[in-house]
C-alpha atoms as a PDB file:
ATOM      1  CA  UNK A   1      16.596  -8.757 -30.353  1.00  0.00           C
ATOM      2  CA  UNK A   2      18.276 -11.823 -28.620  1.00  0.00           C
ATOM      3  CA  UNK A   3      15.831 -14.081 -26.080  1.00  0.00           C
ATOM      4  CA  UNK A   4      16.227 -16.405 -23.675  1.00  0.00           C
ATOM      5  CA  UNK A   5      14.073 -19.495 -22.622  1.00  0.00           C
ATOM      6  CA  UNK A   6      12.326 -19.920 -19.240  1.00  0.00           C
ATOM      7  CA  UNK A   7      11.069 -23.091 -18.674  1.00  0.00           C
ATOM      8  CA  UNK A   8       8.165 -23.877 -16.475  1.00  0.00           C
ATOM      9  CA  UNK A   9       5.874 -27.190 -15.300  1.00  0.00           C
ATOM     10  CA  UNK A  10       2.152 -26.859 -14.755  1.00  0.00           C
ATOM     11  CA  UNK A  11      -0.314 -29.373 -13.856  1.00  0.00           C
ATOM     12  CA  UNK A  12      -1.722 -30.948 -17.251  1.00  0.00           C
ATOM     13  CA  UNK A  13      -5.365 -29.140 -16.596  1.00  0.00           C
ATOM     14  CA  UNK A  14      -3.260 -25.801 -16.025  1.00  0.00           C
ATOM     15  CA  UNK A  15      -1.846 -26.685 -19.508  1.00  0.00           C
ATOM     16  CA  UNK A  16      -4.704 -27.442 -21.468  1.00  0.00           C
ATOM     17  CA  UNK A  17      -6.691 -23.678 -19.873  1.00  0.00           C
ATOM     18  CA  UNK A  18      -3.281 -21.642 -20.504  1.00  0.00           C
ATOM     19  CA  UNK A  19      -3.649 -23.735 -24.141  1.00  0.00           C
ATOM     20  CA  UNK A  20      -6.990 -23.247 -24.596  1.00  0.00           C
ATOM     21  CA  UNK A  21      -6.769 -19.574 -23.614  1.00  0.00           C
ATOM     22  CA  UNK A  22      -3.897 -18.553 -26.346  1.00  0.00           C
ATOM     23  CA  UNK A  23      -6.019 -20.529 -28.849  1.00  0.00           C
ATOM     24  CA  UNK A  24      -9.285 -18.637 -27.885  1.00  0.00           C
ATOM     25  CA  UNK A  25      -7.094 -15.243 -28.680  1.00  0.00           C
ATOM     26  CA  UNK A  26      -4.893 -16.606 -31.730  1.00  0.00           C
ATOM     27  CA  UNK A  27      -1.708 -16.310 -29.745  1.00  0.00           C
ATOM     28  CA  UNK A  28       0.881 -18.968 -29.313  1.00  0.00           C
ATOM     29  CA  UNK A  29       1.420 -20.120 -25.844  1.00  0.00           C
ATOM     30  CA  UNK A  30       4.863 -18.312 -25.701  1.00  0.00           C
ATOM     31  CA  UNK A  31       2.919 -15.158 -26.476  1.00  0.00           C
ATOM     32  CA  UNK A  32       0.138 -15.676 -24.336  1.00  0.00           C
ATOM     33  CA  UNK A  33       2.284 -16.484 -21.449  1.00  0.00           C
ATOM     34  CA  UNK A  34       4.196 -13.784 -22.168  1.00  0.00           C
ATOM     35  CA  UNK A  35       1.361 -11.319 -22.622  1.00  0.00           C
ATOM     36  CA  UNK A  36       0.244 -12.307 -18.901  1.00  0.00           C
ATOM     37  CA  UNK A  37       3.555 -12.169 -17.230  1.00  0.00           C
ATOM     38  CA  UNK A  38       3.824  -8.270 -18.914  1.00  0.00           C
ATOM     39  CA  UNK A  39       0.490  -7.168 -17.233  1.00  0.00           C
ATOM     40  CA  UNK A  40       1.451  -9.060 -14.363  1.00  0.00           C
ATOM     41  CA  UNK A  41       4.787  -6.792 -14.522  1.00  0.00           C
ATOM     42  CA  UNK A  42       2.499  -3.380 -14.930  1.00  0.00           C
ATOM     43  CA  UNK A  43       0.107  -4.406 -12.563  1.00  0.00           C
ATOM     44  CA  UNK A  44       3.213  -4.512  -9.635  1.00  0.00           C
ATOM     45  CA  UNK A  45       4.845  -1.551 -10.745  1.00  0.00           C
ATOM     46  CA  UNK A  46       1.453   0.374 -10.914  1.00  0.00           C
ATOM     47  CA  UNK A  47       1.170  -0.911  -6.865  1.00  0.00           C
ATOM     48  CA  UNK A  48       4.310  -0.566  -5.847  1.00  0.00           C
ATOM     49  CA  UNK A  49       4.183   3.073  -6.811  1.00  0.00           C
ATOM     50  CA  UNK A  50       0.796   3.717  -5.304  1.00  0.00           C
ATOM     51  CA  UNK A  51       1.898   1.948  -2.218  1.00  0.00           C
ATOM     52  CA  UNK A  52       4.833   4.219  -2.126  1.00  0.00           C
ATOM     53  CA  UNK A  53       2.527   7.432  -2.207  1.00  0.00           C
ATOM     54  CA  UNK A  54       0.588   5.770   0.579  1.00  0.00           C
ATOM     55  CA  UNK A  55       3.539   4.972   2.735  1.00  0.00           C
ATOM     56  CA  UNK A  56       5.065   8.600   2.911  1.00  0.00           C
ATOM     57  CA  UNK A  57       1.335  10.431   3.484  1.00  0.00           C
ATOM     58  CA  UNK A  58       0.846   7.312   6.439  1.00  0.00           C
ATOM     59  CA  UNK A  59       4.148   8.423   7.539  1.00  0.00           C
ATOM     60  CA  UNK A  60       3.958  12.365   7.387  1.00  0.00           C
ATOM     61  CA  UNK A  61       0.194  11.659   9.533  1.00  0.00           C
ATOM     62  CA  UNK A  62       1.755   9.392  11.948  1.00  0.00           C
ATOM     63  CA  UNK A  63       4.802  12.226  12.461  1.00  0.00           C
ATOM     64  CA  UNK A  64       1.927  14.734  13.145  1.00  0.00           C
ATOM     65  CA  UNK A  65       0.531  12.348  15.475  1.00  0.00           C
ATOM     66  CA  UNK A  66       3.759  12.185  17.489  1.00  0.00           C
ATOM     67  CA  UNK A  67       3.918  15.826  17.658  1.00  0.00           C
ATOM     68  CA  UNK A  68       0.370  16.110  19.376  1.00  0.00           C
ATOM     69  CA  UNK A  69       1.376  13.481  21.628  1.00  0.00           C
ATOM     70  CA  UNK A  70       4.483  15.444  22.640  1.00  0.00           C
ATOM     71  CA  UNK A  71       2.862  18.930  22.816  1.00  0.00           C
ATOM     72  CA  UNK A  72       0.215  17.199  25.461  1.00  0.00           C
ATOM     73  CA  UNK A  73       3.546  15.574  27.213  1.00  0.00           C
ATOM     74  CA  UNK A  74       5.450  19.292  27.365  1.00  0.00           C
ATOM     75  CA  UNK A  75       2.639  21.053  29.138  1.00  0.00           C
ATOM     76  CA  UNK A  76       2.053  17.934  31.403  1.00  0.00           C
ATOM     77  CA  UNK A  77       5.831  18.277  32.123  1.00  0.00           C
ATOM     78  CA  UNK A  78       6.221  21.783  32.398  1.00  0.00           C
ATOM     79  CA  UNK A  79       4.928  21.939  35.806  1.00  0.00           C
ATOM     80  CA  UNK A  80       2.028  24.370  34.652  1.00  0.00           C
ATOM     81  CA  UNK A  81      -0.580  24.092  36.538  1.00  0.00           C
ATOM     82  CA  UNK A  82      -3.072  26.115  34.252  1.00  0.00           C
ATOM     83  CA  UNK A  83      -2.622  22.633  31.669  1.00  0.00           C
ATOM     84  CA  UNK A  84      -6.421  22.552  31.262  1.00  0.00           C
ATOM     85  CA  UNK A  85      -8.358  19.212  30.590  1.00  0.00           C
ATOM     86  CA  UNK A  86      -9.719  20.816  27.703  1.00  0.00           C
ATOM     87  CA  UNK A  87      -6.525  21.438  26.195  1.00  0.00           C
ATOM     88  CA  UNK A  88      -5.692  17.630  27.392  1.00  0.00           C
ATOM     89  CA  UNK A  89      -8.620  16.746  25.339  1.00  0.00           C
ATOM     90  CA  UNK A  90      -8.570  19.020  22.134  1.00  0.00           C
ATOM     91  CA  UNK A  91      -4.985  17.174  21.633  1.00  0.00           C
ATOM     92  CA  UNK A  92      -6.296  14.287  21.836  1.00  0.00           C
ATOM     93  CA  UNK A  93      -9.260  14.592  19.822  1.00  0.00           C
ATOM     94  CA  UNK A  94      -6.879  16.070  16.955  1.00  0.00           C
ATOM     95  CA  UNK A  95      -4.584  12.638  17.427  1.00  0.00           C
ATOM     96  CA  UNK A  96      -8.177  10.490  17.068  1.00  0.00           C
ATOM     97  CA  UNK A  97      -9.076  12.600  14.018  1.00  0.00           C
ATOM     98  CA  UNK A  98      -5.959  11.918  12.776  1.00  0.00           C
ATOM     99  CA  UNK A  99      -5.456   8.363  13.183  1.00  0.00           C
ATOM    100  CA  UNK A 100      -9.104   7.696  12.085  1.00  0.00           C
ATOM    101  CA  UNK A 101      -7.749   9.296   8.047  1.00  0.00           C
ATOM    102  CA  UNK A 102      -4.614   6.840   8.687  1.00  0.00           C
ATOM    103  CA  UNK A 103      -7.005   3.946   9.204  1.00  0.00           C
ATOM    104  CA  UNK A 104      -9.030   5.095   6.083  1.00  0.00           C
ATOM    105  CA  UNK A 105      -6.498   5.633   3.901  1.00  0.00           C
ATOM    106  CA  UNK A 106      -4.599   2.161   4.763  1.00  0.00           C
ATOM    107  CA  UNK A 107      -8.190   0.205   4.295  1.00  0.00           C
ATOM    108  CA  UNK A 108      -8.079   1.905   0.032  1.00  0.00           C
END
């Protein structure tokens, strides 16, 4: 296996905790470093795929949202006059349910 060098400053206290650290786990500092930098790797990818999964159920909800809204607008547009208030308001009640879990689920 070939490597290559990456070559970084830190502040001298930074050095002597990263130092101190590796010595405190019988690691060189090239393997300590390196040891962080791989969980810091996992940890992203780990995210970045949750964050995915949360992105396409936030966008599926807010689709659903958009069709209640245009459901309410078709009946209000279709010149019926029988468009009850409690229809008006069922919608609407089904859009607040449904942006509440959207809210929820983008606060986890």
């Amino acid at each position: 296996m070939s490597y290559k060098g990456i070559r970084i400053k830190v502040k001298v206290d930074d050095y002597e905790r990263i130092k101190a650290a590796a010595q405190n786990r019988d690691l060189s500092m090239s393997a300590f470093v390196r040891s962080l930098l791989d969980a810091t790797i996992d940890d992203v990818r780990k995210r970045s795929s949750v964050d995915s999964q949360q992105l396409s159920e936030l966008i599926y909800n807010l689709k659903k949202i958009g069709g209640n809204i245009n459901q309410i607008a078709k009946k209000l547009n279709s010149g019926d006059n029988d468009v009850s208030d409690r229809f008006v308001l069922q919608q609407l009640l089904i859009i607040q349910r449904t942006l509440k879990e959207v809210i929820r689920d983008c606060q986890n």
